[in-house]
Protein backbone atom coordinates (compact mmCIF):
# COMPACT_ATOMS: atom_id res chain seq x y z
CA UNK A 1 -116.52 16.14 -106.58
CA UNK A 2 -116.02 19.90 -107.07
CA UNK A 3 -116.96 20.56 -103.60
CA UNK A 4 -114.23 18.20 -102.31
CA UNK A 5 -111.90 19.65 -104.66
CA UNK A 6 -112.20 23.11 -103.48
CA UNK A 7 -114.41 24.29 -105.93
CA UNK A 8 -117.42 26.00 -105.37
CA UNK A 9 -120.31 23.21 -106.97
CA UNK A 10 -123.66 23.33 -108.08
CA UNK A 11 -125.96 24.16 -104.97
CA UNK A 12 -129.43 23.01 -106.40
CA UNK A 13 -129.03 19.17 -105.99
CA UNK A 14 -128.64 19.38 -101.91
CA UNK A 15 -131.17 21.84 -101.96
CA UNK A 16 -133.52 20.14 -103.76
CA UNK A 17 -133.21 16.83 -101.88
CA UNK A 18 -132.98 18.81 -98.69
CA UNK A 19 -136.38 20.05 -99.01
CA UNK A 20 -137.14 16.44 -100.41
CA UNK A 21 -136.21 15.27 -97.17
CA UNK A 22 -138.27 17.85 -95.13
CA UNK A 23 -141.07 16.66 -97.19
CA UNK A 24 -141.26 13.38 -96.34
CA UNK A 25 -140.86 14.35 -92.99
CA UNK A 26 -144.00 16.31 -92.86
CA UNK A 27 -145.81 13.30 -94.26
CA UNK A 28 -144.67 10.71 -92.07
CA UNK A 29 -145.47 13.43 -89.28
CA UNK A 30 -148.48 13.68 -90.45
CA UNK A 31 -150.17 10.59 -90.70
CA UNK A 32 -152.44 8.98 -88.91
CA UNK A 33 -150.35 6.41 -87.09
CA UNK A 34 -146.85 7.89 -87.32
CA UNK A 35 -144.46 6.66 -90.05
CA UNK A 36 -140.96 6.24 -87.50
CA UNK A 37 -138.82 4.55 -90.29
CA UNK A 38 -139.14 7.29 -92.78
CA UNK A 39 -138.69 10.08 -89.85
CA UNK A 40 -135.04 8.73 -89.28
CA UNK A 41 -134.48 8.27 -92.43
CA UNK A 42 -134.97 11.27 -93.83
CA UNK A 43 -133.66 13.70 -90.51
CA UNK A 44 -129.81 12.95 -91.59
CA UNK A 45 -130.75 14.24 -95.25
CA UNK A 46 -131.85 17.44 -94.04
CA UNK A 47 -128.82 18.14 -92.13
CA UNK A 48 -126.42 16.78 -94.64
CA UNK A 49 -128.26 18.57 -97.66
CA UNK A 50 -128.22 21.62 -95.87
CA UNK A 51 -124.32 21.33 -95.10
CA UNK A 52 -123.64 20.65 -98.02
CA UNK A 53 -125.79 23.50 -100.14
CA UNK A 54 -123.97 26.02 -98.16
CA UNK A 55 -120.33 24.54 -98.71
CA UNK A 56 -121.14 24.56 -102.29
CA UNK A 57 -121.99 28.28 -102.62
CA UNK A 58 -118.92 29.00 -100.17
């Protein structure tokens, strides 16, 4: 809420599930027979963690 406000926010939650996201990337990359549903799942969370961590320390 304090980043739609204006208000400069706490950055660590979109960072954190940012790099969540880029994790479970890597591991449905990674496996054997690749994991597609989890892929695009997670690809939107990077970029919209990511967007968000740097509005909040704007």
């Amino acid at each position: 809420m304090n980043n739609l406000d204006g208000n400069k926010g706490n950055p660590i939650q979109p960072l954190v599930a940012m790099i969540n996201c880029i994790f479970w990337v890597i591991y449905a990359t990674m496996q054997k027979k690749k994991d597609y549903p989890i892929i695009v799942a997670n690809i939107p969370g990077i970029f919209l963690g990511a967007i968000t961590f740097f509005t909040a320390i704007i």
